[in-house]
N, C-alpha and C. Protein backbone atom coordinates (compact mmCIF):
# COMPACT_ATOMS: atom_id res chain seq x y z
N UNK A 1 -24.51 19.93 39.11
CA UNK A 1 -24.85 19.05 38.01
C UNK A 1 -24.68 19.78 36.67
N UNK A 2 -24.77 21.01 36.64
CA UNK A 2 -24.73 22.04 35.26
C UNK A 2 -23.03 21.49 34.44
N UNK A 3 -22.28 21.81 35.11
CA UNK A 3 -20.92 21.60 34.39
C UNK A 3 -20.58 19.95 34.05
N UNK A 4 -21.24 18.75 34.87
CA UNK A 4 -21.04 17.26 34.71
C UNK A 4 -21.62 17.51 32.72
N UNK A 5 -23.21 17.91 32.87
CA UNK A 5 -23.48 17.87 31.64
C UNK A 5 -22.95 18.41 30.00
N UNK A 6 -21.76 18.86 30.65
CA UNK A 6 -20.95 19.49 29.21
C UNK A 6 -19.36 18.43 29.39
N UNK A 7 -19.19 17.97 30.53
CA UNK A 7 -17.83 16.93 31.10
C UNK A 7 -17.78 15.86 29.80
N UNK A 8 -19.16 14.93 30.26
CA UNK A 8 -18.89 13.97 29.23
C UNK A 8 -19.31 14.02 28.22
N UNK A 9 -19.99 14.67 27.16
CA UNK A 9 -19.79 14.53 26.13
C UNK A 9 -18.21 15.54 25.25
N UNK A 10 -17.53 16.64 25.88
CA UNK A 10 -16.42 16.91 25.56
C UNK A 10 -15.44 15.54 25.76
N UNK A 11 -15.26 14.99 26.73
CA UNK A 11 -14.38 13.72 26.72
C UNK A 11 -15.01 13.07 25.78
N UNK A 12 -16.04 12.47 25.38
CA UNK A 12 -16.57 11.87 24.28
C UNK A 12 -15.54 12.19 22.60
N UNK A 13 -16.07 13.59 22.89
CA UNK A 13 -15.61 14.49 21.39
C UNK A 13 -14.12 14.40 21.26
N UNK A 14 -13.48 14.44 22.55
CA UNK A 14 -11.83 14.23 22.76
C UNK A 14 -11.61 12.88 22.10
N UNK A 15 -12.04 11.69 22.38
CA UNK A 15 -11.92 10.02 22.33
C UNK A 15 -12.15 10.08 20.88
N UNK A 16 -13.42 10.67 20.41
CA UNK A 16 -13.78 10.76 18.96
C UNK A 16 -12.46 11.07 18.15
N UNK A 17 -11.80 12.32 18.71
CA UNK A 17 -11.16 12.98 17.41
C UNK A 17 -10.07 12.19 17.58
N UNK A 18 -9.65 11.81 18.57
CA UNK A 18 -8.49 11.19 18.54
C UNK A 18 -8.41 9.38 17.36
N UNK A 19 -9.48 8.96 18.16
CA UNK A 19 -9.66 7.97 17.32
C UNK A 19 -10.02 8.23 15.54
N UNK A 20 -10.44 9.57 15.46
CA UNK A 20 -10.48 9.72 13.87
C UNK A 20 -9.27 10.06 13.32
N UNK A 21 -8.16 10.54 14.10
CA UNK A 21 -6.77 11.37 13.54
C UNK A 21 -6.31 10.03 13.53
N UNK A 22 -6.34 9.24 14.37
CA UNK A 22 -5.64 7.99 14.05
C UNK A 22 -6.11 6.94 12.21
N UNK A 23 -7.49 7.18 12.84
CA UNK A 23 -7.66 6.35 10.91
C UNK A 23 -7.61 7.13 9.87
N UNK A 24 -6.88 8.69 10.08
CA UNK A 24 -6.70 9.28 9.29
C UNK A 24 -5.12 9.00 8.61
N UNK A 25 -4.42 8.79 9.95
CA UNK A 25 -2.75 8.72 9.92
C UNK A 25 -2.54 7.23 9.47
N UNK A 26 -3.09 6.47 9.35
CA UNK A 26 -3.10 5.12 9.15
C UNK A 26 -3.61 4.97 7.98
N UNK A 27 -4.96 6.31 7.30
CA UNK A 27 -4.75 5.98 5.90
C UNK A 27 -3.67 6.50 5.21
N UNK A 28 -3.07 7.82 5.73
CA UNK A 28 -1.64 8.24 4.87
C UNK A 28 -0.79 7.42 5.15
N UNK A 29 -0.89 6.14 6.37
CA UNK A 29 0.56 5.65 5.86
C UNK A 29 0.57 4.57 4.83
N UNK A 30 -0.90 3.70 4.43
CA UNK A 30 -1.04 3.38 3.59
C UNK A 30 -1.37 3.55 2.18
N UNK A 31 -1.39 4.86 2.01
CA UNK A 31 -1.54 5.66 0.35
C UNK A 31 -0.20 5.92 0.52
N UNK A 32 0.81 6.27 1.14
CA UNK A 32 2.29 6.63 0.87
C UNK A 32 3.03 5.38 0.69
N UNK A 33 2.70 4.05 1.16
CA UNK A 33 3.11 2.89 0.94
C UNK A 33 2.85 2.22 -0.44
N UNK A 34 1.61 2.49 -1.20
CA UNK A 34 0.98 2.39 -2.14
C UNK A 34 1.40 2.92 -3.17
N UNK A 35 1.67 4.77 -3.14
CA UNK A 35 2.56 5.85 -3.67
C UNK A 35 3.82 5.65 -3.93
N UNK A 36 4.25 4.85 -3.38
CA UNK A 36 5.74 4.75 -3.62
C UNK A 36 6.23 3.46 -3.82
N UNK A 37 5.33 2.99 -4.14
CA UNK A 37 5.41 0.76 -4.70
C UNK A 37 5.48 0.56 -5.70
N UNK A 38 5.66 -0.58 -6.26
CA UNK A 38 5.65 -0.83 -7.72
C UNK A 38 4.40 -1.88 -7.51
N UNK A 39 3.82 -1.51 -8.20
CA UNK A 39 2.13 -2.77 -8.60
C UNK A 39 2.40 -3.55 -9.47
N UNK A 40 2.11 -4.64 -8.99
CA UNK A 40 2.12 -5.70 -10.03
C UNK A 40 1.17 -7.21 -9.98
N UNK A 41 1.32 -8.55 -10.53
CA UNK A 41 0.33 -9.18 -9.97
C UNK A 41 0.83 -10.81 -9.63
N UNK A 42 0.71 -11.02 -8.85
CA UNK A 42 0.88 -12.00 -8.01
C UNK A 42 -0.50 -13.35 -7.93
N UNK A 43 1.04 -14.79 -7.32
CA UNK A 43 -0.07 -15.65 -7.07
C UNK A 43 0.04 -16.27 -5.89
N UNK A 44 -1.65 -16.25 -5.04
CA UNK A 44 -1.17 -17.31 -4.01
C UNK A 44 -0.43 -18.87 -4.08
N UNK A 45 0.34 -19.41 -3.36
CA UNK A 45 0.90 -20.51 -4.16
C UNK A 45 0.44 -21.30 -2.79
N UNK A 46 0.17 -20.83 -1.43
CA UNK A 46 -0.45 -21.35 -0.44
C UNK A 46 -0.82 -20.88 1.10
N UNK A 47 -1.47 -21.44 1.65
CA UNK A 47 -1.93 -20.71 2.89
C UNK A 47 -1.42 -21.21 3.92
N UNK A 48 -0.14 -20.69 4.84
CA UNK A 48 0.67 -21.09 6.24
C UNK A 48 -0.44 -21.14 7.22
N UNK A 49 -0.52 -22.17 7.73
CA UNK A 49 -1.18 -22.14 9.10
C UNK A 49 -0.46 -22.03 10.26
N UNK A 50 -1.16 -21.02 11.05
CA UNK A 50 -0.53 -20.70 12.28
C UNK A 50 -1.45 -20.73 13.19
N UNK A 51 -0.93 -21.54 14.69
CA UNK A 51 -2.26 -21.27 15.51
C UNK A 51 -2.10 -19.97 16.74
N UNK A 52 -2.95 -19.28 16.55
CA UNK A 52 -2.71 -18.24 17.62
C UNK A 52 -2.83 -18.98 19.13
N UNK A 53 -2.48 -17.73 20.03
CA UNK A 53 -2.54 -17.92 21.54
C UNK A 53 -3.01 -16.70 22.15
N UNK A 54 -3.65 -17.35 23.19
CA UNK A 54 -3.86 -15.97 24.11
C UNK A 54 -3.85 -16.46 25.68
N UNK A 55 -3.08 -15.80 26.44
CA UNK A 55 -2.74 -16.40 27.44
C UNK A 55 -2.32 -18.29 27.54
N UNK A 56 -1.27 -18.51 26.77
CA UNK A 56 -1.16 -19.47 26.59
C UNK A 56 -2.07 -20.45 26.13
N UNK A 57 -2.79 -20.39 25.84
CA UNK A 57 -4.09 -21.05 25.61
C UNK A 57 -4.34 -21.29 23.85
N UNK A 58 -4.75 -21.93 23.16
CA UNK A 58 -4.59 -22.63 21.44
C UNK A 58 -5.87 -21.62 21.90
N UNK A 59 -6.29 -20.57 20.28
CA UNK A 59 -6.86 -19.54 20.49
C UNK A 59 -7.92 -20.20 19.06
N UNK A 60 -7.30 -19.61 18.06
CA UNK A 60 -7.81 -20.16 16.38
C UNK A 60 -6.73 -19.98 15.78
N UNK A 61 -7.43 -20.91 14.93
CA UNK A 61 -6.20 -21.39 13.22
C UNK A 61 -6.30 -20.30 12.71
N UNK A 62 -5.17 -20.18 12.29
CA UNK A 62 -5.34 -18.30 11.51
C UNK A 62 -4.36 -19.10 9.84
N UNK A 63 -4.45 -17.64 9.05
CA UNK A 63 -3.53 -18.32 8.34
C UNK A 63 -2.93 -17.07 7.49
N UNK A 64 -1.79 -17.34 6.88
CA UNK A 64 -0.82 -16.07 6.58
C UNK A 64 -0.51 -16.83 4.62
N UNK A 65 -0.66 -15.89 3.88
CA UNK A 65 -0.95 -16.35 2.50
C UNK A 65 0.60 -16.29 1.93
N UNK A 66 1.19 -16.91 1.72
CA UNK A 66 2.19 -17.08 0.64
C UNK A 66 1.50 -16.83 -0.69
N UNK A 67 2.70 -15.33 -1.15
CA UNK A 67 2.56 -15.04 -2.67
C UNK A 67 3.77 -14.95 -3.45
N UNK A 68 3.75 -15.32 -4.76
CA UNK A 68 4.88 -15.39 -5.68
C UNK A 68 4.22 -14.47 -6.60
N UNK A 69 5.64 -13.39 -7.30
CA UNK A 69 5.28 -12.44 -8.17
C UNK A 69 6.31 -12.46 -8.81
N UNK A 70 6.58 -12.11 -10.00
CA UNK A 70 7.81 -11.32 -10.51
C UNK A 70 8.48 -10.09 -10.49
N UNK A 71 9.29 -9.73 -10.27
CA UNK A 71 9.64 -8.09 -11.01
C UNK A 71 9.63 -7.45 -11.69
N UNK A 72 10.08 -6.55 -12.01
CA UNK A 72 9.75 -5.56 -13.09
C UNK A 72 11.31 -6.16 -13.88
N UNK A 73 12.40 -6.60 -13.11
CA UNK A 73 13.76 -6.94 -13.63
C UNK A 73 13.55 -8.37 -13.71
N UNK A 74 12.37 -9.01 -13.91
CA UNK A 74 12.17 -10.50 -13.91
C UNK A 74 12.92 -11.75 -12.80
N UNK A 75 12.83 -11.07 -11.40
CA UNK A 75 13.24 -11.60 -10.46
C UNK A 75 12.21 -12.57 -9.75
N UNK A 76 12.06 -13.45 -9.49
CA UNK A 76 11.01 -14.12 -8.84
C UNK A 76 10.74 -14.07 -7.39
N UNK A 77 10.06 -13.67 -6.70
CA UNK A 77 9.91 -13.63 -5.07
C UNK A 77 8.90 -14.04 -4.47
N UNK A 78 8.71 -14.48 -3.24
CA UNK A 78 7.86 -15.02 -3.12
C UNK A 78 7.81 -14.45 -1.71
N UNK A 79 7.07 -14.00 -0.78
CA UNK A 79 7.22 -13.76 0.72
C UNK A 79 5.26 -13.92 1.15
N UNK A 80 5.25 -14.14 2.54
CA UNK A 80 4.38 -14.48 3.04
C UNK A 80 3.61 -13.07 3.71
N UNK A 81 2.58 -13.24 3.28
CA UNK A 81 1.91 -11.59 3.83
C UNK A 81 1.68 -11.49 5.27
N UNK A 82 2.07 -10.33 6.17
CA UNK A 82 1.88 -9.89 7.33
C UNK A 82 0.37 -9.98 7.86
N UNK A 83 -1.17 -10.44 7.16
CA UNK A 83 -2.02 -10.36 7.48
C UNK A 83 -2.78 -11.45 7.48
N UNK A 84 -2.93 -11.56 8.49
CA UNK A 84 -3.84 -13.34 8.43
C UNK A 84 -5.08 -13.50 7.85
N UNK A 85 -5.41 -14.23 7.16
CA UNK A 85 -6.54 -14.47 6.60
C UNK A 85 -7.30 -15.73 6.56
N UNK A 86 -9.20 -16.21 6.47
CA UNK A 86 -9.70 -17.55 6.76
C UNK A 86 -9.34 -18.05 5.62
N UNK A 87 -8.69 -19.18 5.71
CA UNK A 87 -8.26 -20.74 5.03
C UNK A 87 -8.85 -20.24 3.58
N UNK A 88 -10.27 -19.91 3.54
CA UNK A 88 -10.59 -19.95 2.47
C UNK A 88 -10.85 -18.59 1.49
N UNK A 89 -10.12 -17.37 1.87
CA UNK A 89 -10.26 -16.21 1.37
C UNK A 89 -9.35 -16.05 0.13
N UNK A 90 -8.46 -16.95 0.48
CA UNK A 90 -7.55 -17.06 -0.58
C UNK A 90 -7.24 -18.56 -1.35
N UNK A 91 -7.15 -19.08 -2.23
CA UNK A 91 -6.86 -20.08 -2.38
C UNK A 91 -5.31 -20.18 -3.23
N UNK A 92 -4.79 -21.40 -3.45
CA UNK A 92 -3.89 -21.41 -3.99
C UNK A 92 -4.53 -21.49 -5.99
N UNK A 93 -3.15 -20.51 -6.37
CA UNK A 93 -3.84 -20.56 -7.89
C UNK A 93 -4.75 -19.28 -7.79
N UNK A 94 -4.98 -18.34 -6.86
CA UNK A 94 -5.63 -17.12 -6.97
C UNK A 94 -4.51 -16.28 -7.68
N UNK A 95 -5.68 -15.14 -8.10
CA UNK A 95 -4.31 -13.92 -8.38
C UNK A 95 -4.59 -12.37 -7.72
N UNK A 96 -3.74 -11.75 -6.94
CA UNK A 96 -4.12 -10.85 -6.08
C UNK A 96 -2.60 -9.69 -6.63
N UNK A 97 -3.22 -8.40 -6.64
CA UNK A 97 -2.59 -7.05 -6.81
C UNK A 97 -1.24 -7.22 -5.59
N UNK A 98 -0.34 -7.12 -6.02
CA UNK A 98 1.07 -6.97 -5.09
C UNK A 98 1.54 -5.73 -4.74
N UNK A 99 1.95 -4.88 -4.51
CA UNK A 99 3.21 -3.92 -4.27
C UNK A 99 4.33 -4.02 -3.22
N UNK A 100 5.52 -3.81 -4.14
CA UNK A 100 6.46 -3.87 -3.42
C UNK A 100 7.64 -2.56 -4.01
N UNK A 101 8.08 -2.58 -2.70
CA UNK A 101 9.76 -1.40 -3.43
C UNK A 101 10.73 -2.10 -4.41
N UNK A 102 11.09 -1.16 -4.73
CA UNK A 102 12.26 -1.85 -6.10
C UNK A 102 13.62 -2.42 -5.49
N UNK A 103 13.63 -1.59 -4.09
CA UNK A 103 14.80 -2.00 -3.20
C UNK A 103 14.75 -3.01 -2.48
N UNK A 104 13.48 -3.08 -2.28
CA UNK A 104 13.32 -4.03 -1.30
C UNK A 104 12.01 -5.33 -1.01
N UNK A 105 12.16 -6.10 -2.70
CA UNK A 105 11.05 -6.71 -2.92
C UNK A 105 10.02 -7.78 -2.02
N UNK A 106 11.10 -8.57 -1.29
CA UNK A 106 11.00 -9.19 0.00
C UNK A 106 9.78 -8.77 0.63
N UNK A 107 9.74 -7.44 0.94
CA UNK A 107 8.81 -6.63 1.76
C UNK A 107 7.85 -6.48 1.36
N UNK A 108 7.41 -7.18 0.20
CA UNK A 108 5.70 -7.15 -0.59
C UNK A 108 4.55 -6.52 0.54
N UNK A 109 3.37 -6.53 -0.21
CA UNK A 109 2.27 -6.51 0.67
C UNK A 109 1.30 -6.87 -0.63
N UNK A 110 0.09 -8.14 -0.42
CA UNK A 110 -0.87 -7.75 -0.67
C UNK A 110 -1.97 -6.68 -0.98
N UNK A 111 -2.30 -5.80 -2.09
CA UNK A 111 -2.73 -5.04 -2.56
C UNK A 111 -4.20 -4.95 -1.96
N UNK A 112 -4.98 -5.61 -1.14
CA UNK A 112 -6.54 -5.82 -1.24
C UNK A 112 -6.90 -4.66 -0.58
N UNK A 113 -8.00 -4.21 -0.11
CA UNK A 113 -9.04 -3.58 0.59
C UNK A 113 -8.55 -3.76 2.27
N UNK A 114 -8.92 -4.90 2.58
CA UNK A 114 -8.81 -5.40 3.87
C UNK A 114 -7.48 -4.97 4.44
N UNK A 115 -5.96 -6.04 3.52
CA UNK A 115 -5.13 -5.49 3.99
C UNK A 115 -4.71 -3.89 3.94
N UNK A 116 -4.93 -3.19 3.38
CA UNK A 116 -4.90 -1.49 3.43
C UNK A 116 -5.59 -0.71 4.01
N UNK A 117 -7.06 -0.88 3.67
CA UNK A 117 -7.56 0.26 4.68
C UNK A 117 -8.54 0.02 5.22
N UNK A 118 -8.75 -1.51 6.27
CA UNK A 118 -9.33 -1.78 6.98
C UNK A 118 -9.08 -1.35 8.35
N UNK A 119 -8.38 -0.67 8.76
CA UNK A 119 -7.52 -0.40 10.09
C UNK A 119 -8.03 0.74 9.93
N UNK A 120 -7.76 1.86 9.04
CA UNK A 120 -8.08 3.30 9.02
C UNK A 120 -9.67 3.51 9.00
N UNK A 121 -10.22 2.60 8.37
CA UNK A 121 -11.77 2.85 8.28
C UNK A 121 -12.42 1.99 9.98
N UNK A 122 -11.58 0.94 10.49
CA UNK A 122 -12.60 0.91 12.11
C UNK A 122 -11.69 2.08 12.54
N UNK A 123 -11.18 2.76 12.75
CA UNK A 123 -10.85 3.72 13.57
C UNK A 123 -11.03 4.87 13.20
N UNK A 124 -11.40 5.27 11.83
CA UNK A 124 -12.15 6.46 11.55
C UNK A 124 -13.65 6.28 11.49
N UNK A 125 -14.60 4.86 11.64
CA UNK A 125 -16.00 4.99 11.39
C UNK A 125 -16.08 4.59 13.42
N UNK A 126 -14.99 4.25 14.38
CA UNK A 126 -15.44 4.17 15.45
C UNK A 126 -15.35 5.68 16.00
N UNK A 127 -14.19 7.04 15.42
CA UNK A 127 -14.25 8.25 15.65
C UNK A 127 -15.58 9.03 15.85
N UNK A 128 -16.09 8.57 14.14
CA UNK A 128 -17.46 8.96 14.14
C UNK A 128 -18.82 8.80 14.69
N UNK A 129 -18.46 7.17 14.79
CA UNK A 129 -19.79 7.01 15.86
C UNK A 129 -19.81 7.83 17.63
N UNK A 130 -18.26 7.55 18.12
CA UNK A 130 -18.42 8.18 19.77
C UNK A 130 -18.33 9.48 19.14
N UNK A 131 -18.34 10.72 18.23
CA UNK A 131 -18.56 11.90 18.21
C UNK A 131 -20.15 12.12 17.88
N UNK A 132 -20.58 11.34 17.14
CA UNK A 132 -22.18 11.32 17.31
C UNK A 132 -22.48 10.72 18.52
N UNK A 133 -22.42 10.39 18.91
CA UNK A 133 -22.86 9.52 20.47
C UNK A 133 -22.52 10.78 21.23
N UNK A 134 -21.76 11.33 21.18
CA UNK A 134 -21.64 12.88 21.87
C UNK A 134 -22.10 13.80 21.77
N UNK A 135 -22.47 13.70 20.63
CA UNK A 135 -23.55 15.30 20.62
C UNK A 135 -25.10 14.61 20.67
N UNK A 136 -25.34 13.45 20.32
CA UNK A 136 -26.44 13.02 20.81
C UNK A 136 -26.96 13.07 22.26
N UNK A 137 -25.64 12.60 23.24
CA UNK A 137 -25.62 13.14 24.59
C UNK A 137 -25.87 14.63 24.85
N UNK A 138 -25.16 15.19 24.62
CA UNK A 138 -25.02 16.90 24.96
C UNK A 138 -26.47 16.97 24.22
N UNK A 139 -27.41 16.86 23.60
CA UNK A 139 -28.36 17.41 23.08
C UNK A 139 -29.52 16.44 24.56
N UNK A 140 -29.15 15.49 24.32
CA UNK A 140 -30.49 14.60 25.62
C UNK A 140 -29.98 15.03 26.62
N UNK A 141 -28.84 15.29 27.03
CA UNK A 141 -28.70 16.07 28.45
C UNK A 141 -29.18 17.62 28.56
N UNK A 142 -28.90 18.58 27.40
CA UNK A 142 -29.55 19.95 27.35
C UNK A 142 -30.80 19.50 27.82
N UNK A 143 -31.52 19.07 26.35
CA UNK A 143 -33.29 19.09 26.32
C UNK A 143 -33.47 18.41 27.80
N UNK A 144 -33.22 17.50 28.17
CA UNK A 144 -33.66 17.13 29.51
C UNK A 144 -33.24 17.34 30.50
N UNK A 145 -32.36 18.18 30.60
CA UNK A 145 -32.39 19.35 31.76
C UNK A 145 -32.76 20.24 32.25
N UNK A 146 -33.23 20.79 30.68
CA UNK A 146 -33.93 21.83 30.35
C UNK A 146 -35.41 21.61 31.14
N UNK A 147 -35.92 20.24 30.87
CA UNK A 147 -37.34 20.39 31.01
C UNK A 147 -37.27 19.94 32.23
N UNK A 148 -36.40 19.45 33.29
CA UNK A 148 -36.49 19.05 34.46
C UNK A 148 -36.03 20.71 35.66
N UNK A 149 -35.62 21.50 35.13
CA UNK A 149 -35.02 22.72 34.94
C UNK A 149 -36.44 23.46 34.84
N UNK A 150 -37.59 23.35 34.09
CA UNK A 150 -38.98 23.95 34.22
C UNK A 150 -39.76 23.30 35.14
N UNK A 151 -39.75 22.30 35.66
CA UNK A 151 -40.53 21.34 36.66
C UNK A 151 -40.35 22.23 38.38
């Protein structure tokens, strides 16, 4: 039983770091996406409804925001953001932070919080919790081994 009690909380600490290198790499790829954009400001003009599936099955109404911006060369574009959002997070007639490449305006992204570094923060605040959950283990497995170990 001596060596089980150091097993799982190292696999713990393994799952942890891994899951933190990941919301680490996921925030550099979104500060280098950010880093190398042109900012500007944009309007929703409307919200695409799409209905998801899961196993064939009508899942929920999701919805994907159409935005129109200009360029910096006064080009007009308009493309639909990669991130679904509720009906009512956005409305039409909002105005939301854009970035896009100079090459390749098409490829916008919504500027917000959510879409950027909501991915890096559950996978760097779920890192942190199973690495505390691990040494919280390794400490209740010591101390109470310890004292079952004096019995």
């Amino acid at each position: 039983m001596g060596i089980f009690r150091y097993i799982v909380p190292f696999i713990l600490v393994c799952i942890g770091a891994v899951l933190m290198a990941k919301g680490y790499q996921d925030w550099q790829v979104s500060r280098a996406m950010v880093d190398s954009s042109v900012e500007t400001e944009g309007t929703i003009v409307r919200n695409a409804p799409y209905m998801s599936t899961k196993a064939g099955k009508v899942s929920s109404l999701m919805y994907f925001p159409e935005v129109r911006f200009t360029t910096k060369e006064g080009r007009t574009v308009q493309f639909t953001s990669s991130v679904t959002s509720r009906a009512d997070h956005y409305k039409p007639g909002d105005k939301v932070r854009v970035y896009y490449q100079a090459d390749k305006p098409k490829d916008a992204f919504i500027g917000s919080f959510g879409h950027l570094w909501s991915v890096a923060l559950i996978f760097a605040l779920s890192g942190i919790m199973v690495t505390a959950f691990a040494a919280w283990f390794f400490w209740k497995a010591r101390v109470g081994w310890e004292k079952e170990d004096e019995n």
